[in-house]
PDB file of N, CA and C in Angstrom:
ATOM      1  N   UNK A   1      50.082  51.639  66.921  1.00  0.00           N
ATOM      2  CA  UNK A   1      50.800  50.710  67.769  1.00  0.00           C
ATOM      3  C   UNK A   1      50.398  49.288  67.391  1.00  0.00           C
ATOM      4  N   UNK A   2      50.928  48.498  67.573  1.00  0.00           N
ATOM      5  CA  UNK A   2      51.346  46.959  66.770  1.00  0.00           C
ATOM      6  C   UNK A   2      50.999  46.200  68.379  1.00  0.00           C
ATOM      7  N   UNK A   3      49.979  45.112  68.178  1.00  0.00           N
ATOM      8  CA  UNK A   3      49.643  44.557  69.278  1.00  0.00           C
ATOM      9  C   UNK A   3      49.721  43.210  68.746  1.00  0.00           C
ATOM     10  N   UNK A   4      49.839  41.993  69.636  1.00  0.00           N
ATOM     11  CA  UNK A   4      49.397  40.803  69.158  1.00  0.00           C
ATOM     12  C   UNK A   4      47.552  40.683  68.854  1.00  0.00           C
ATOM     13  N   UNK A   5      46.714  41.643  69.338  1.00  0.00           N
ATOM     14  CA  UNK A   5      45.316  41.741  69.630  1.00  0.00           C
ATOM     15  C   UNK A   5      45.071  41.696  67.565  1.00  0.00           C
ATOM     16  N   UNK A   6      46.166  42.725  67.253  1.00  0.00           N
ATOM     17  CA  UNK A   6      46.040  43.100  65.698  1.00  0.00           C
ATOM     18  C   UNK A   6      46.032  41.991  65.025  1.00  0.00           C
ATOM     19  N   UNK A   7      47.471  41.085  65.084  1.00  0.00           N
ATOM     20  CA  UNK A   7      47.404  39.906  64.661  1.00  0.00           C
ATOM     21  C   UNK A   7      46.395  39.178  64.703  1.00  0.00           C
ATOM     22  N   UNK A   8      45.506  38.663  65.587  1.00  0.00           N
ATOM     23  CA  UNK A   8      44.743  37.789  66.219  1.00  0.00           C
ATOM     24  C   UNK A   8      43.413  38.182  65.190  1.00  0.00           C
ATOM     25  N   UNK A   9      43.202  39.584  65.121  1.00  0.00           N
ATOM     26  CA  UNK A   9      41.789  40.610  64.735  1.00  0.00           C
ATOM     27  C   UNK A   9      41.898  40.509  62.951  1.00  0.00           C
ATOM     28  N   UNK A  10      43.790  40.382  62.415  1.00  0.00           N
ATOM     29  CA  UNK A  10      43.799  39.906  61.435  1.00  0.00           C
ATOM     30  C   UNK A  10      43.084  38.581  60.801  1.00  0.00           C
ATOM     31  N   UNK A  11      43.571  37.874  61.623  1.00  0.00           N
ATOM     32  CA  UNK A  11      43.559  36.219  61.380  1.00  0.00           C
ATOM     33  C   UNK A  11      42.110  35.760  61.784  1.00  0.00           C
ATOM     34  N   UNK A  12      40.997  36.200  62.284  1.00  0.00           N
ATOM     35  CA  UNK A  12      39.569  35.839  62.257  1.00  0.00           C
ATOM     36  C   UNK A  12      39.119  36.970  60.687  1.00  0.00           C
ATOM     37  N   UNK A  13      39.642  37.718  60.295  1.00  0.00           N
ATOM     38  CA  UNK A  13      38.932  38.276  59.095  1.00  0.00           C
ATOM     39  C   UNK A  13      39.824  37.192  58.429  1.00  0.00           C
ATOM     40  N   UNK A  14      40.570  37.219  58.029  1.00  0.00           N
ATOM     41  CA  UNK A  14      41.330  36.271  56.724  1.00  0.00           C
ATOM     42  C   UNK A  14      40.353  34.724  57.118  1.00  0.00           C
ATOM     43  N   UNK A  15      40.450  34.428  58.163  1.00  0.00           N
ATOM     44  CA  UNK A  15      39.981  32.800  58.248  1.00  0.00           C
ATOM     45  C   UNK A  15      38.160  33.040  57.350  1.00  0.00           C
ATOM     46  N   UNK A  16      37.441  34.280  57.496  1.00  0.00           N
ATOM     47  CA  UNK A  16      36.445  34.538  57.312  1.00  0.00           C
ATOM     48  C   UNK A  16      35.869  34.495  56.305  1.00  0.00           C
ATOM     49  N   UNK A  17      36.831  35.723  55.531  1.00  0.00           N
ATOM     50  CA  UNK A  17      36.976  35.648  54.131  1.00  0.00           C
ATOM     51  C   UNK A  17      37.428  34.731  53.253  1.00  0.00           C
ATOM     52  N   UNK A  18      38.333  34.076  53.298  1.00  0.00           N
ATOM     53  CA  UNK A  18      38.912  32.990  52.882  1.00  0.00           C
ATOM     54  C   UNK A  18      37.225  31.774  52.369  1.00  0.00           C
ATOM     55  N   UNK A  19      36.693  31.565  54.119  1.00  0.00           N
ATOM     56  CA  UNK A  19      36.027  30.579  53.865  1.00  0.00           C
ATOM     57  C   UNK A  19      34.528  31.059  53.077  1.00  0.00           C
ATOM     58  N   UNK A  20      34.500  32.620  52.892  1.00  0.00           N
ATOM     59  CA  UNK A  20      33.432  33.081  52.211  1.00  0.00           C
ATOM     60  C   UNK A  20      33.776  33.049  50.824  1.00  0.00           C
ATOM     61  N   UNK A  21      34.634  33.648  50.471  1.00  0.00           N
ATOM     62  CA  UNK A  21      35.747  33.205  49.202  1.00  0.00           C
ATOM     63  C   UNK A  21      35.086  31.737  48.568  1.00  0.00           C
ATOM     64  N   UNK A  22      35.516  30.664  49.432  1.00  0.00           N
ATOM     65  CA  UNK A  22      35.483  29.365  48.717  1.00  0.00           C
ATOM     66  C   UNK A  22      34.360  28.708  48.777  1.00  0.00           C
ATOM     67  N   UNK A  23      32.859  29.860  49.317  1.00  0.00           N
ATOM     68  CA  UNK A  23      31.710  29.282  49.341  1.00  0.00           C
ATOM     69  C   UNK A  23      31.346  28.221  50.406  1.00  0.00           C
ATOM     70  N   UNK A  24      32.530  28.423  51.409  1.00  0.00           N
ATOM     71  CA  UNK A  24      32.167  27.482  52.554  1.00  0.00           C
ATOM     72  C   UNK A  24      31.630  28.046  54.230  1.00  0.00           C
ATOM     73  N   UNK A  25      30.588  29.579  53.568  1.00  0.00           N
ATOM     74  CA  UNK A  25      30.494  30.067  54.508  1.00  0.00           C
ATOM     75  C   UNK A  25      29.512  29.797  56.524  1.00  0.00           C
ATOM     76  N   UNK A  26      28.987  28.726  55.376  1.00  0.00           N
ATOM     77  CA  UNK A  26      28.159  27.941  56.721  1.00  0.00           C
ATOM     78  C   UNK A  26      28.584  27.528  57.416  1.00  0.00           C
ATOM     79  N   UNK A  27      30.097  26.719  57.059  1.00  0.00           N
ATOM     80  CA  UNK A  27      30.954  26.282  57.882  1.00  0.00           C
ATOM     81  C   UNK A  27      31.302  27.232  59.154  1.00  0.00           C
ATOM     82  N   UNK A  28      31.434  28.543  58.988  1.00  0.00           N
ATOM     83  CA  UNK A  28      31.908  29.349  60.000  1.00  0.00           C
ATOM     84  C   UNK A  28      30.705  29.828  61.022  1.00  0.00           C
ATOM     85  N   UNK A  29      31.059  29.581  62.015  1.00  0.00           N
ATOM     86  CA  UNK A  29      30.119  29.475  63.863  1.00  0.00           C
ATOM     87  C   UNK A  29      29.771  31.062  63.476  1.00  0.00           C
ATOM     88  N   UNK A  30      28.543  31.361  63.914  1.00  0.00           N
ATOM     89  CA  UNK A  30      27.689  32.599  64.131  1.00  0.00           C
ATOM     90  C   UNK A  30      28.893  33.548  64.762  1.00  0.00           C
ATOM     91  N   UNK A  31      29.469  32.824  66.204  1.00  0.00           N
ATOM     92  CA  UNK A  31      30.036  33.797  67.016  1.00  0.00           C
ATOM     93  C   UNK A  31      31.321  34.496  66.211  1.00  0.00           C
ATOM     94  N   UNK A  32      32.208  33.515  65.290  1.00  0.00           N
ATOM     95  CA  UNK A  32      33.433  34.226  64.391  1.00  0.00           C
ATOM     96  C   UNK A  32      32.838  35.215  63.659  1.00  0.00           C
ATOM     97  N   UNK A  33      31.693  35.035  63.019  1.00  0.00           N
ATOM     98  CA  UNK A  33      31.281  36.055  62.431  1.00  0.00           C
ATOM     99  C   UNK A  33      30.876  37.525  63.108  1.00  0.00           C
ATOM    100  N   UNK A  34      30.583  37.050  63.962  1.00  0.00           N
ATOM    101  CA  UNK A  34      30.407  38.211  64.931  1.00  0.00           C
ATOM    102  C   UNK A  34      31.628  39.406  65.335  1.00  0.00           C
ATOM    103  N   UNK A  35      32.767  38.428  65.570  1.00  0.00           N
ATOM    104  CA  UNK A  35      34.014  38.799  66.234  1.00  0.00           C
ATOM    105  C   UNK A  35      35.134  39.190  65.135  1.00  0.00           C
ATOM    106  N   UNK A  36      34.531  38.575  63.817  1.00  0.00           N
ATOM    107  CA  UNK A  36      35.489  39.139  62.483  1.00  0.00           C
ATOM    108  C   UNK A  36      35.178  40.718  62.337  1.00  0.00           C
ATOM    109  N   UNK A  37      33.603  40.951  62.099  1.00  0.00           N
ATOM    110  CA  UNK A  37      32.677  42.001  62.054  1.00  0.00           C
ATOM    111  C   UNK A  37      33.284  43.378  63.398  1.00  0.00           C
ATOM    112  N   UNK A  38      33.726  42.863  64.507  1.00  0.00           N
ATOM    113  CA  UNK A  38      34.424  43.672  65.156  1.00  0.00           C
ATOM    114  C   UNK A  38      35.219  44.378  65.461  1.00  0.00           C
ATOM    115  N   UNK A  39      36.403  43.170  64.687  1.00  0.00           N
ATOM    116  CA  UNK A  39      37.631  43.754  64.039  1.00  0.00           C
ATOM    117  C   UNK A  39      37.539  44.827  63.239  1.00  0.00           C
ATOM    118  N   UNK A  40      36.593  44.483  62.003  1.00  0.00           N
ATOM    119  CA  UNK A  40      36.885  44.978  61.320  1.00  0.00           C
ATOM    120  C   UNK A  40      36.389  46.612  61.375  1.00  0.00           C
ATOM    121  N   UNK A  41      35.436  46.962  62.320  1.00  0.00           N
ATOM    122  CA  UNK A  41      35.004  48.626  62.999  1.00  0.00           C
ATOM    123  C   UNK A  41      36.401  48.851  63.586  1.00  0.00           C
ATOM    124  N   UNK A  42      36.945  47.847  64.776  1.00  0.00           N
ATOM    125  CA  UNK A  42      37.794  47.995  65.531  1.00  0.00           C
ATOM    126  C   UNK A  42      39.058  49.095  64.526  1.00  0.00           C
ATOM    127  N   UNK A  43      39.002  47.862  63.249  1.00  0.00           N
ATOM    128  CA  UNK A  43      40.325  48.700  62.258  1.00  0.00           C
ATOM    129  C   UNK A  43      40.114  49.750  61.370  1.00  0.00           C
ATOM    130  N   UNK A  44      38.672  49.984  61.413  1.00  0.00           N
ATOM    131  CA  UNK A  44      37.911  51.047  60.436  1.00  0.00           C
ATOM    132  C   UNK A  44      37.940  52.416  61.336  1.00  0.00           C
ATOM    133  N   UNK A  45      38.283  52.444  62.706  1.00  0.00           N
ATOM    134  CA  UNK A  45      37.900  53.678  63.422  1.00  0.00           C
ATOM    135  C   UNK A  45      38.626  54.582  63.267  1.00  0.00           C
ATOM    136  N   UNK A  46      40.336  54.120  63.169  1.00  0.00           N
ATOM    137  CA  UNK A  46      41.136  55.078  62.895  1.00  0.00           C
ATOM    138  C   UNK A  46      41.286  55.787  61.768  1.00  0.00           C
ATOM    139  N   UNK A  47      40.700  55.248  60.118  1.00  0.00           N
ATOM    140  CA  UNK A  47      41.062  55.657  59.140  1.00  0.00           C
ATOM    141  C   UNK A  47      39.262  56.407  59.031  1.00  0.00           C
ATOM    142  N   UNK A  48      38.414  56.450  59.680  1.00  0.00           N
ATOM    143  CA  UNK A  48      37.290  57.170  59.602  1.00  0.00           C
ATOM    144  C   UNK A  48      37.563  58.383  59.949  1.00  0.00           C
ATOM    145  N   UNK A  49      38.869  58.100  61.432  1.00  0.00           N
ATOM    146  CA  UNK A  49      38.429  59.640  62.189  1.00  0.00           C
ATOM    147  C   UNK A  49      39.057  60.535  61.583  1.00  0.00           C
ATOM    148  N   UNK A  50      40.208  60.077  61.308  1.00  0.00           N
ATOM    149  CA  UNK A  50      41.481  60.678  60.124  1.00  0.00           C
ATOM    150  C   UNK A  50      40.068  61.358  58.928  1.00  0.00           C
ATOM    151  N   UNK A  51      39.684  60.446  58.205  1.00  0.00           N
ATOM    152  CA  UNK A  51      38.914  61.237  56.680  1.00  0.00           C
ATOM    153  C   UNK A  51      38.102  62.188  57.793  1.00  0.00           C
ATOM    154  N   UNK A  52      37.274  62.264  59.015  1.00  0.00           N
ATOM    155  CA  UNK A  52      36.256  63.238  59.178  1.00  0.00           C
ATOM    156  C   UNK A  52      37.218  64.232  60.066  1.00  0.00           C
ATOM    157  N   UNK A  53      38.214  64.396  60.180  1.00  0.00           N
ATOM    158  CA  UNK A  53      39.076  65.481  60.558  1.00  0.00           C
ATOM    159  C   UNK A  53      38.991  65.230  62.160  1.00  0.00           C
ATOM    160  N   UNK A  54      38.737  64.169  62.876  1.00  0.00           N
ATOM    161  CA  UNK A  54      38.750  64.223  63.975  1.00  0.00           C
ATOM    162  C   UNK A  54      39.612  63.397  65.276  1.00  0.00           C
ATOM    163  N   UNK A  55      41.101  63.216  64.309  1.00  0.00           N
ATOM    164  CA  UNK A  55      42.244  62.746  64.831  1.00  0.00           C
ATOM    165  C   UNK A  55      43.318  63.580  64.950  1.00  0.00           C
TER     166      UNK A  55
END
């Protein structure tokens, strides 16, 4: 299911990466990093449970 939450969970990893990418990672606040890092379990759970047979 397609949420705006997805969008949003997109767009703190891209802003993340991007600025890790161009070596400007200091620039980014402790807490984005935190909340990119969330997403990205958040989007990892479904394709985990799927590979361990438990979806």
């Amino acid at each position: 299911m397609k949420s705006i939450s997805n969008g949003i969970g997109a767009g703190f990893i891209t802003y993340v990466l991007i600025k890790l990418v161009k070596g400007k990672s200091r620039e980014v606040h402790p807490l984005l990093w935190l909340v990119a890092a969330l997403f990205v379990i958040y989007f990892a759970i479904g394709p985990v449970k799927i590979l361990l047979g438990l979806s």
